[in-house]
PDB file of N, CA and C in Angstrom:
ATOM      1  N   UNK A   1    -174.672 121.239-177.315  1.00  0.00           N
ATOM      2  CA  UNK A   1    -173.229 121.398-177.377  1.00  0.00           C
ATOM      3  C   UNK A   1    -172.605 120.399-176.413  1.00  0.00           C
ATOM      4  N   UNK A   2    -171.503 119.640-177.288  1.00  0.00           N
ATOM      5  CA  UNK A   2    -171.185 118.602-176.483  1.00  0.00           C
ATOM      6  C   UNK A   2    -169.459 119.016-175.573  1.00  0.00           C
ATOM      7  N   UNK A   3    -169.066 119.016-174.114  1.00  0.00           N
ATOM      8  CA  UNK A   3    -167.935 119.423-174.021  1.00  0.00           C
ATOM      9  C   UNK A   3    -166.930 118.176-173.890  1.00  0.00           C
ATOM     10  N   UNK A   4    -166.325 118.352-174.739  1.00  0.00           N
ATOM     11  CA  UNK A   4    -164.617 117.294-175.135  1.00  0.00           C
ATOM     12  C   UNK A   4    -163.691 117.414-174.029  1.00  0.00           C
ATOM     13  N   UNK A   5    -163.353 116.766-173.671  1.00  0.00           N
ATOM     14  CA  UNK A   5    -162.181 116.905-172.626  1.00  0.00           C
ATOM     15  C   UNK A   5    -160.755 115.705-172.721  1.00  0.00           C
ATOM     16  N   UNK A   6    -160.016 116.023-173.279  1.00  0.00           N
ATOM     17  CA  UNK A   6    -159.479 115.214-173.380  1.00  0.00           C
ATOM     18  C   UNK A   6    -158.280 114.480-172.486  1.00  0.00           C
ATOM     19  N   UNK A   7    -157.698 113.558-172.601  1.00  0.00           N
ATOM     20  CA  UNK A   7    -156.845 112.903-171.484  1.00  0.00           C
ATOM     21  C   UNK A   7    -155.609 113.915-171.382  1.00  0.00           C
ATOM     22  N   UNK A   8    -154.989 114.234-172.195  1.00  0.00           N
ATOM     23  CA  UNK A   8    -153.853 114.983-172.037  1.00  0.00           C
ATOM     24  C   UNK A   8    -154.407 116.419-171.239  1.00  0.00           C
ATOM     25  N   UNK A   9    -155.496 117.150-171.116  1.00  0.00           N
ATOM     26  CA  UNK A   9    -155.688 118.337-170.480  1.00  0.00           C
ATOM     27  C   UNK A   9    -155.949 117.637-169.134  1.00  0.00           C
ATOM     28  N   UNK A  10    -156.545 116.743-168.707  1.00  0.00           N
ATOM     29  CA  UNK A  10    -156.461 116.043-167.589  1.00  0.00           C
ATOM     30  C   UNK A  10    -155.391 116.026-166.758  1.00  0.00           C
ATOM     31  N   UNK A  11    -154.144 115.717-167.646  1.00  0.00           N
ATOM     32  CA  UNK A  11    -153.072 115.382-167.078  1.00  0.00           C
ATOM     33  C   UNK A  11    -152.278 115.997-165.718  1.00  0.00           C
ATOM     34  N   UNK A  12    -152.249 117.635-166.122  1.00  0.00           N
ATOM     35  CA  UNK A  12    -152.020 118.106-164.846  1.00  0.00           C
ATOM     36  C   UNK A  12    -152.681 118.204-163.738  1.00  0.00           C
ATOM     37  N   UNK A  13    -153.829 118.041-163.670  1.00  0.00           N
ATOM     38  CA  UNK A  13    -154.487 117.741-162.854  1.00  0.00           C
ATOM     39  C   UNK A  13    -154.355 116.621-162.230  1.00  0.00           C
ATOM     40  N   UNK A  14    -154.448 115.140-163.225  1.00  0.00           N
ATOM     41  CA  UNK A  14    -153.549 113.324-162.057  1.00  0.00           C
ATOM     42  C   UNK A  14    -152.547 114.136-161.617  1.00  0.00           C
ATOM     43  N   UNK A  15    -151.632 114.794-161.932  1.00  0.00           N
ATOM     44  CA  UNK A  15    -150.034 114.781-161.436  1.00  0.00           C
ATOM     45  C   UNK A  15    -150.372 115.929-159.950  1.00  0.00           C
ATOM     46  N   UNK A  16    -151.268 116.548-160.072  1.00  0.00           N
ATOM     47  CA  UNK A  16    -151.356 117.452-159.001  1.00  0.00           C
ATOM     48  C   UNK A  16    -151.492 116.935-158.067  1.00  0.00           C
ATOM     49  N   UNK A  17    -152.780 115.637-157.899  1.00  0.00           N
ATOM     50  CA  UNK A  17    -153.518 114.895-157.345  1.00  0.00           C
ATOM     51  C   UNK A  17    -152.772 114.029-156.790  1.00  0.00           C
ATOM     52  N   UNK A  18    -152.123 112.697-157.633  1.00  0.00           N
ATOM     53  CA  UNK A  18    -150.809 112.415-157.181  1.00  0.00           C
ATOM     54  C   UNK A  18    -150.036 113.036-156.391  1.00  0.00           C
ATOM     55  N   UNK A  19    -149.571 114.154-156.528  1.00  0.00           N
ATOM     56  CA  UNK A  19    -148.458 114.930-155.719  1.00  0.00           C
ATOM     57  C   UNK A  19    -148.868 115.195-154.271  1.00  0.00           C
ATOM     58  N   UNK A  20    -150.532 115.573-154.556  1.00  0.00           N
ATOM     59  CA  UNK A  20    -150.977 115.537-153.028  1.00  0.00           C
ATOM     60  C   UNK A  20    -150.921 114.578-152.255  1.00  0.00           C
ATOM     61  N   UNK A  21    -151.495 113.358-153.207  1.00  0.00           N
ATOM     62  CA  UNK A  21    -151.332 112.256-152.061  1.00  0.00           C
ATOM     63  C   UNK A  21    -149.724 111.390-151.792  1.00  0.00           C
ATOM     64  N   UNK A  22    -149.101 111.836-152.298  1.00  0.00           N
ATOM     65  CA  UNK A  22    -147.755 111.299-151.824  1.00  0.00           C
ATOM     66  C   UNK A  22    -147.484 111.987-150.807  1.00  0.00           C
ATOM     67  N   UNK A  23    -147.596 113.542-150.829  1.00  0.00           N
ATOM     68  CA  UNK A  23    -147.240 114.465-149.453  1.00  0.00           C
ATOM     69  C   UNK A  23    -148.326 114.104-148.086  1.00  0.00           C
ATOM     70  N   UNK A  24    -149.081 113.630-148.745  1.00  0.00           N
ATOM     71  CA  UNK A  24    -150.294 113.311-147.479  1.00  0.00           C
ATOM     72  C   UNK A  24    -149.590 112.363-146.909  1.00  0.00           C
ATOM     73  N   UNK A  25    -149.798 111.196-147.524  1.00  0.00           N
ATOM     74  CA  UNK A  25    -148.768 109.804-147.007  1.00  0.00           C
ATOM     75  C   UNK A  25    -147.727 109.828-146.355  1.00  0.00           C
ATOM     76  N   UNK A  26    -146.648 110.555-146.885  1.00  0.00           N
ATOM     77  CA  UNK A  26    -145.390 110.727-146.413  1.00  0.00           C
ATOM     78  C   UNK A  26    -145.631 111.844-145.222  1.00  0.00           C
ATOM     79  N   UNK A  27    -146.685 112.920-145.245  1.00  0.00           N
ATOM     80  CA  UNK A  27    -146.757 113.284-143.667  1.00  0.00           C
ATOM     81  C   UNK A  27    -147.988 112.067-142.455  1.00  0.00           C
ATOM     82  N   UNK A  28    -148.597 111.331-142.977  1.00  0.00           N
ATOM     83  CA  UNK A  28    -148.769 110.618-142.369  1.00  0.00           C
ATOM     84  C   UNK A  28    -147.913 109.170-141.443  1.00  0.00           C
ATOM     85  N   UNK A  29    -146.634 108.925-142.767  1.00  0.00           N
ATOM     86  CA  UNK A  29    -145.833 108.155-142.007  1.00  0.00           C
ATOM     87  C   UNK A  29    -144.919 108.669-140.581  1.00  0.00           C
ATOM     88  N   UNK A  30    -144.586 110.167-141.329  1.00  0.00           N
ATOM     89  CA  UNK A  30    -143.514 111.031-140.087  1.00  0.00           C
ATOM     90  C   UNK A  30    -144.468 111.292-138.953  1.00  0.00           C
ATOM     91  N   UNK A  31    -145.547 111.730-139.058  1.00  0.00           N
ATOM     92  CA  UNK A  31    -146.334 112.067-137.725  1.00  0.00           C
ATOM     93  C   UNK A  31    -146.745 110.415-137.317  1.00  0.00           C
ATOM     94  N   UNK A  32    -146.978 109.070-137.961  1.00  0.00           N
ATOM     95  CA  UNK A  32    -146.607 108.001-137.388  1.00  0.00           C
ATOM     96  C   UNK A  32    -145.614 107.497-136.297  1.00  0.00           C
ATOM     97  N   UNK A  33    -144.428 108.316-136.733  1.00  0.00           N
ATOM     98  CA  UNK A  33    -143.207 107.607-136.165  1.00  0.00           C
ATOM     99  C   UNK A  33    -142.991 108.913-135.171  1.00  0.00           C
ATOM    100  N   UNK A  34    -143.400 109.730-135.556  1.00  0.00           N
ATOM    101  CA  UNK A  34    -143.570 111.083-134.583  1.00  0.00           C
ATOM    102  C   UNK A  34    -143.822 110.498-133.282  1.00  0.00           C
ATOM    103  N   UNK A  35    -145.383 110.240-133.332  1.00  0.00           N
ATOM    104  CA  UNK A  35    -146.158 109.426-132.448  1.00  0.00           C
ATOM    105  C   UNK A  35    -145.425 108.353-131.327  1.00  0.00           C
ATOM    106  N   UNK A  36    -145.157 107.765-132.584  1.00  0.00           N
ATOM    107  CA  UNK A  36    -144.876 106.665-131.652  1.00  0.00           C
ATOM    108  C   UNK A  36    -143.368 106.907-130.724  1.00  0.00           C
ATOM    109  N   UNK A  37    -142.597 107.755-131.411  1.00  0.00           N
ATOM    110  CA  UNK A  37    -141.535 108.402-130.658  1.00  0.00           C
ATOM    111  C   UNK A  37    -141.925 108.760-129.166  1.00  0.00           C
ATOM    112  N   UNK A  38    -143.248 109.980-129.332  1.00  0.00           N
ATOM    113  CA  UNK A  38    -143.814 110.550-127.847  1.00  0.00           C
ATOM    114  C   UNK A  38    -144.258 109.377-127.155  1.00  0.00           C
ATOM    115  N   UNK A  39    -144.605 108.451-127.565  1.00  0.00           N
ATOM    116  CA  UNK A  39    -145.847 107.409-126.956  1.00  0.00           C
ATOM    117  C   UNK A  39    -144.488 107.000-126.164  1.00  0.00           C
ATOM    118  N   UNK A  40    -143.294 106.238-126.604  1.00  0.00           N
ATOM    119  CA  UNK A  40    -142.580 105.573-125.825  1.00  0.00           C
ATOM    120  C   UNK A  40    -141.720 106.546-125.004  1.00  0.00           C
ATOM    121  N   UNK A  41    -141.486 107.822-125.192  1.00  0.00           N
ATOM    122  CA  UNK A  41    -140.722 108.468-124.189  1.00  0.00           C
ATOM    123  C   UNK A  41    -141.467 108.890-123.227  1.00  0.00           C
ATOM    124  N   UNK A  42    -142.700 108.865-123.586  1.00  0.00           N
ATOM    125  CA  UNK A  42    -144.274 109.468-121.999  1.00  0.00           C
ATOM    126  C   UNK A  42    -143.970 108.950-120.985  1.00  0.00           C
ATOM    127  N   UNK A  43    -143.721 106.938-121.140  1.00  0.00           N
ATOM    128  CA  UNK A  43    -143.902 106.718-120.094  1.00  0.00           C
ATOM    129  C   UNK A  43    -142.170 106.219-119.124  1.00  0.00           C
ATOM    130  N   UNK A  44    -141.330 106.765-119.997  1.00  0.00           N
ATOM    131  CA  UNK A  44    -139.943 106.555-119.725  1.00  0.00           C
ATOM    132  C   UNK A  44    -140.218 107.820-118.139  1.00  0.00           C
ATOM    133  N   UNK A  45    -138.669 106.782-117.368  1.00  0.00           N
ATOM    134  CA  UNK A  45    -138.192 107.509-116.346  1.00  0.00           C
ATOM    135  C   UNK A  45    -137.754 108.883-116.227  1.00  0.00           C
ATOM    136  N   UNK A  46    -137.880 109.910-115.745  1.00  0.00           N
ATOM    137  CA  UNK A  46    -137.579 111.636-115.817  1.00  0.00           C
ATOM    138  C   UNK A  46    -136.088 111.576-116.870  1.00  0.00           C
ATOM    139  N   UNK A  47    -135.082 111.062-116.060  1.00  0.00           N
ATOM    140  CA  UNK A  47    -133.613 110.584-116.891  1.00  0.00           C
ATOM    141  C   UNK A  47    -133.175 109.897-118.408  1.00  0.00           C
ATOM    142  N   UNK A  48    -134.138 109.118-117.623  1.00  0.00           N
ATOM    143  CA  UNK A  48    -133.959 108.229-119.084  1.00  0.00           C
ATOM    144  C   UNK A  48    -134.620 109.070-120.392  1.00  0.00           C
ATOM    145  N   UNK A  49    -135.823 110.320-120.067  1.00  0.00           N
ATOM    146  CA  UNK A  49    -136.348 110.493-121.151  1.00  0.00           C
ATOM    147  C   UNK A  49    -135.334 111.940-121.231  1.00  0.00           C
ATOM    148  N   UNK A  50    -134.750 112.340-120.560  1.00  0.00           N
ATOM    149  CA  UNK A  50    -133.714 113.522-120.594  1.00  0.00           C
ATOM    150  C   UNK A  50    -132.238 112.712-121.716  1.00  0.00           C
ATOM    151  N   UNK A  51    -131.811 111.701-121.344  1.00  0.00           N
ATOM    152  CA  UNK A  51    -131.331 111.078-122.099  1.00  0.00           C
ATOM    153  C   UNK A  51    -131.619 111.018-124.219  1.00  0.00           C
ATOM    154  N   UNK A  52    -132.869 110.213-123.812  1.00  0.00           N
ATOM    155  CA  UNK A  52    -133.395 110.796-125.392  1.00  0.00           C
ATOM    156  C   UNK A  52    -133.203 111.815-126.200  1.00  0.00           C
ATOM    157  N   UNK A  53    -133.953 112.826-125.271  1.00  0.00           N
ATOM    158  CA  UNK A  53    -133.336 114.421-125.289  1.00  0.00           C
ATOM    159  C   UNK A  53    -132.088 114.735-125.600  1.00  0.00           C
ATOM    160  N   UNK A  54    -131.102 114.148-125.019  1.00  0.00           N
ATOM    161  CA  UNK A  54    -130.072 114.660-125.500  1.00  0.00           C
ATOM    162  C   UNK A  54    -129.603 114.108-126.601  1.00  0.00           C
ATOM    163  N   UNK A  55    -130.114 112.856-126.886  1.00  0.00           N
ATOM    164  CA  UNK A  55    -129.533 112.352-128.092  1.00  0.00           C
ATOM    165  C   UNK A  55    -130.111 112.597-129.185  1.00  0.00           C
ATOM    166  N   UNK A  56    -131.008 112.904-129.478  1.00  0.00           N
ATOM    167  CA  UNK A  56    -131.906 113.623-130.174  1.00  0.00           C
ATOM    168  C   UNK A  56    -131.054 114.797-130.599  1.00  0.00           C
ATOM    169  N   UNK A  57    -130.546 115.613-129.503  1.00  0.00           N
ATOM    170  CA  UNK A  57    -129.900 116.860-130.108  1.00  0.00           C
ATOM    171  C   UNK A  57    -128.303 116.180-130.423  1.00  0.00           C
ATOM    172  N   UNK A  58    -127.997 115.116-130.261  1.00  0.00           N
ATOM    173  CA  UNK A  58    -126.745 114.874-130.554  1.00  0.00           C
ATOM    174  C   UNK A  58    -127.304 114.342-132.210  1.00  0.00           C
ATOM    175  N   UNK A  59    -128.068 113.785-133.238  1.00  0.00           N
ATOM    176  CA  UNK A  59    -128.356 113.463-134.123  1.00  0.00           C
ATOM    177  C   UNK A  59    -128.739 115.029-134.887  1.00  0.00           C
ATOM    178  N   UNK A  60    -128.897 115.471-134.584  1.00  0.00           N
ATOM    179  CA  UNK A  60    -129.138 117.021-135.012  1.00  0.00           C
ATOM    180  C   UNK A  60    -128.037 118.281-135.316  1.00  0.00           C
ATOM    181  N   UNK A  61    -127.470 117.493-134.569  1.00  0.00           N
ATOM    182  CA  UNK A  61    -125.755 118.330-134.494  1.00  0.00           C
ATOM    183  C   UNK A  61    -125.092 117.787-135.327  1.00  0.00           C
ATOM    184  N   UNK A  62    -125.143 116.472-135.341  1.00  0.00           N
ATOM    185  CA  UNK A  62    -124.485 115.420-136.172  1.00  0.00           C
ATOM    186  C   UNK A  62    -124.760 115.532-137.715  1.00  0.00           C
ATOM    187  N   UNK A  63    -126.457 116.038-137.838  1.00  0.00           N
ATOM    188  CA  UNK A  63    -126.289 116.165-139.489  1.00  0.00           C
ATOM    189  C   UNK A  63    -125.748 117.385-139.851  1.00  0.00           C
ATOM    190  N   UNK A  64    -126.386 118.672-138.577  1.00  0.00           N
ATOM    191  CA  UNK A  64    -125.564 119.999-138.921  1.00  0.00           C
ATOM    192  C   UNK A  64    -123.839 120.195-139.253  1.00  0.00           C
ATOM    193  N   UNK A  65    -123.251 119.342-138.356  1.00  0.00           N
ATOM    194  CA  UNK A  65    -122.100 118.590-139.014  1.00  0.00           C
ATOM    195  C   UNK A  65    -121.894 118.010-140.139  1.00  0.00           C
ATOM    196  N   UNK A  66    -122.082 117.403-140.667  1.00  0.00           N
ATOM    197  CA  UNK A  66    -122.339 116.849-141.866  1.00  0.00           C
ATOM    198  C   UNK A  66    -122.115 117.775-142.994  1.00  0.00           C
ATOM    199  N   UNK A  67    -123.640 118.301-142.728  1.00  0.00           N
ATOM    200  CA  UNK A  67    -124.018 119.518-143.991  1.00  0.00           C
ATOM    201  C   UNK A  67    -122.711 120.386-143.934  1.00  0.00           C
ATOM    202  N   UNK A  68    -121.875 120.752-143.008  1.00  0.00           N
ATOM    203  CA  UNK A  68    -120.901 121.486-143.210  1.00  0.00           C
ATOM    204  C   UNK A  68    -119.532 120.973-143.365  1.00  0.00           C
ATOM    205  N   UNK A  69    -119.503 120.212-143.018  1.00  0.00           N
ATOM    206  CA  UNK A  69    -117.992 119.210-143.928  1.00  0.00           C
ATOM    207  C   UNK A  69    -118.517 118.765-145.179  1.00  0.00           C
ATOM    208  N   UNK A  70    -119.433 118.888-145.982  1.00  0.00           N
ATOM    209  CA  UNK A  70    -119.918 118.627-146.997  1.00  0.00           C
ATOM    210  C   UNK A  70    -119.466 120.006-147.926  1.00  0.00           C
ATOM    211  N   UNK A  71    -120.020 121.159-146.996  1.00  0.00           N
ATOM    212  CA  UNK A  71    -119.708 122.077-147.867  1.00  0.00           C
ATOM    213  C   UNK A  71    -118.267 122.534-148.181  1.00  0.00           C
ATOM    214  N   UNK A  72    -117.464 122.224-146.744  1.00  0.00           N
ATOM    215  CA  UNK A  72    -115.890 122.279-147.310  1.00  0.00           C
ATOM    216  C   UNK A  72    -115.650 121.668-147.787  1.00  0.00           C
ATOM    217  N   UNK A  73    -115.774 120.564-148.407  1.00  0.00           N
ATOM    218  CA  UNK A  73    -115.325 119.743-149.384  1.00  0.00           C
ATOM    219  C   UNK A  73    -115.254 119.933-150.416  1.00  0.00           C
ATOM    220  N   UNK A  74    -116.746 120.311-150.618  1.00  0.00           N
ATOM    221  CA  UNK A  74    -117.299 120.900-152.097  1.00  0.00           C
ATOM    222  C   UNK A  74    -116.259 122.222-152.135  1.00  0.00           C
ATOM    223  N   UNK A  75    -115.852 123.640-151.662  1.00  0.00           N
ATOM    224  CA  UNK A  75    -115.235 124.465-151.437  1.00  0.00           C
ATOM    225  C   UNK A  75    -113.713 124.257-151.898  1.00  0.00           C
ATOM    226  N   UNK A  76    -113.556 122.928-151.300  1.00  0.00           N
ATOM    227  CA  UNK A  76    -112.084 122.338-151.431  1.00  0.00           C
ATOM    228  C   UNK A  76    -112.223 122.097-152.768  1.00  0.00           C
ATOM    229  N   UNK A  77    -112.887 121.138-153.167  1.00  0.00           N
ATOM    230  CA  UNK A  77    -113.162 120.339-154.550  1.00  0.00           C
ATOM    231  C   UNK A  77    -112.819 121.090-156.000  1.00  0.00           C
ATOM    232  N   UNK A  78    -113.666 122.490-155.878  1.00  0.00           N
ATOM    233  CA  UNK A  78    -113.744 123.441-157.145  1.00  0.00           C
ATOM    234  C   UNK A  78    -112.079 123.603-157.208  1.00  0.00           C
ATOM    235  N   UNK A  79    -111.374 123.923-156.359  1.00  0.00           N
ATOM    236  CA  UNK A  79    -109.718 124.302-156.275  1.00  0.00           C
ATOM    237  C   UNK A  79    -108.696 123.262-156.771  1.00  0.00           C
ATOM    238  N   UNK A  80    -108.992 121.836-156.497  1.00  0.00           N
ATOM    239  CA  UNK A  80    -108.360 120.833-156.445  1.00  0.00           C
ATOM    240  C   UNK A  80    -107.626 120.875-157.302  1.00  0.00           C
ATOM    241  N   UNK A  81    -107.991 121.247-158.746  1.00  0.00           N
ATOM    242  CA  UNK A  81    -106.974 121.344-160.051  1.00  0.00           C
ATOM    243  C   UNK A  81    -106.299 122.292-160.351  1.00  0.00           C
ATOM    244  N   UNK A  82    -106.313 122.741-159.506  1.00  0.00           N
ATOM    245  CA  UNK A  82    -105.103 123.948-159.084  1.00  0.00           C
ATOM    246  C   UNK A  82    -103.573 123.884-158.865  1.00  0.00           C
ATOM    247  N   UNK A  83    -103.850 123.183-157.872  1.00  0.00           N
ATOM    248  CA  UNK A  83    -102.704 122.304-157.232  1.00  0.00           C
ATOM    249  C   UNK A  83    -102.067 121.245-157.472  1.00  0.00           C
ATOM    250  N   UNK A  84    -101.028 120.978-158.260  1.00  0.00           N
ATOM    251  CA  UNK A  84    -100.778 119.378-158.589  1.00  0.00           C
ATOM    252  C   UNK A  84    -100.157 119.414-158.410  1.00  0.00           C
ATOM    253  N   UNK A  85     -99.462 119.970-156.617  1.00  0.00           N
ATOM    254  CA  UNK A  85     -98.711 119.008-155.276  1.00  0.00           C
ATOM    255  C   UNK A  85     -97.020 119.666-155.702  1.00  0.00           C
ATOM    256  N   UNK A  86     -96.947 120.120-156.809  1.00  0.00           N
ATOM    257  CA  UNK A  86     -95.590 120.508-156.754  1.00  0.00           C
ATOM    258  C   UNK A  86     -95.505 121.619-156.310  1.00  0.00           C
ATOM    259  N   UNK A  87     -94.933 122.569-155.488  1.00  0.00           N
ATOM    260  CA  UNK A  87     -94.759 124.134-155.397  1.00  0.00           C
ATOM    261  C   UNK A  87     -93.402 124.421-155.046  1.00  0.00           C
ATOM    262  N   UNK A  88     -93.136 125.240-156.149  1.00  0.00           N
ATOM    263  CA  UNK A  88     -91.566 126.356-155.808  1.00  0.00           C
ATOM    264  C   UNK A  88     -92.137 127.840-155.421  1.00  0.00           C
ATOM    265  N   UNK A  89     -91.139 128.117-154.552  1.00  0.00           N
ATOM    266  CA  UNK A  89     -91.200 128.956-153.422  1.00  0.00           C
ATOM    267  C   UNK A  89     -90.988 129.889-154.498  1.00  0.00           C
ATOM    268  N   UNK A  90     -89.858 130.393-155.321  1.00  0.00           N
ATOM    269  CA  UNK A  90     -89.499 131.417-156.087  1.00  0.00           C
ATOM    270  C   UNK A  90     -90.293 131.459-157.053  1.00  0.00           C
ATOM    271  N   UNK A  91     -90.923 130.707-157.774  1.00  0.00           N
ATOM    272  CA  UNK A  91     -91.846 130.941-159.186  1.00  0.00           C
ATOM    273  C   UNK A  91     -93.177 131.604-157.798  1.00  0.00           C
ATOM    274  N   UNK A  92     -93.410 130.985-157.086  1.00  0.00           N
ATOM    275  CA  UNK A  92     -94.652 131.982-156.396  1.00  0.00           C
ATOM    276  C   UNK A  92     -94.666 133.436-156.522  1.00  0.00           C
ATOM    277  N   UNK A  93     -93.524 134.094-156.416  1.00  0.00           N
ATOM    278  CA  UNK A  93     -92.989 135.472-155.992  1.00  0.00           C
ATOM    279  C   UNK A  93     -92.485 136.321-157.261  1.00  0.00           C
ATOM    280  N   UNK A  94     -92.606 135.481-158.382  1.00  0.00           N
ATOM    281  CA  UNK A  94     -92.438 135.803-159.769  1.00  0.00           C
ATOM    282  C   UNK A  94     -93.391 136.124-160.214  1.00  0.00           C
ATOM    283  N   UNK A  95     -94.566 135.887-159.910  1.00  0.00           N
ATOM    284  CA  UNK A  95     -96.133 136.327-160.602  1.00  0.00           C
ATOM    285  C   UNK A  95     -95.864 138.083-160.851  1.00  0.00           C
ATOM    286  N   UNK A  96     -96.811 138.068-161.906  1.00  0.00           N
ATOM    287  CA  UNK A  96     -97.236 139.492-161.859  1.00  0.00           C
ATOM    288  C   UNK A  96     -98.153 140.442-161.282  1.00  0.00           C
ATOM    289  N   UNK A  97     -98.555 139.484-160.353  1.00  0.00           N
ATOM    290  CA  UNK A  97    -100.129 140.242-159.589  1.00  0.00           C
ATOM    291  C   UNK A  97     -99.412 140.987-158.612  1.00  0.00           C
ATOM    292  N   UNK A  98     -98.057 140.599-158.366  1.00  0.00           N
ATOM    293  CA  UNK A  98     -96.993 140.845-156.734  1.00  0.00           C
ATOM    294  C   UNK A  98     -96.404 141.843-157.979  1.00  0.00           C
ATOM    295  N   UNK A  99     -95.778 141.829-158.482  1.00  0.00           N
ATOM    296  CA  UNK A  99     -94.600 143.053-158.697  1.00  0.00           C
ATOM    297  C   UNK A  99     -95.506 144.645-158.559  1.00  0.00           C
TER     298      UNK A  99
END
């Protein structure tokens, strides 16, 4: 009995394989630059490497920033066609949700 295997049942298996080694790589580059991050702040001055430190947390704040003016925007965004900049005070107070 002969067993057949063909390329297409293979397939998920390259793509798995693949997938591993891209995540391997790509944690090999970050723990690269990881590295070399510690290597040059080791031999920095007490200050100077407190410095780093702080900027480090200033880049961290900075994207946490980010991510959240991102989300008001988006927040803002869904509404935008709501509003087209004209408003009377009396048609507001005319709705029926108020009487």
């Amino acid at each position: 009995m002969k067993l057949v295997v063909s390329s297409l049942s293979l397939m998920p298996v390259r793509l798995a394989r693949d997938a591993v080694n891209l995540i391997v790589n790509f944690y090999i580059i970050f723990m690269n630059t990881v590295k070399k991050i510690a290597d040059e702040v080791r031999y920095l001055p007490e200050m100077q490497a407190r410095e780093v430190l702080d900027f480090v947390g200033y880049l961290r704040n900075k994207i946490n920033h980010t991510d959240k003016t991102n989300q008001n925007v988006d927040d803002f965004d869904q509404f935008c066609a709501v509003f087209d900049g004209k408003f009377n005070r009396d048609e507001c107070y005319d709705r029926q949700s108020i009487s």
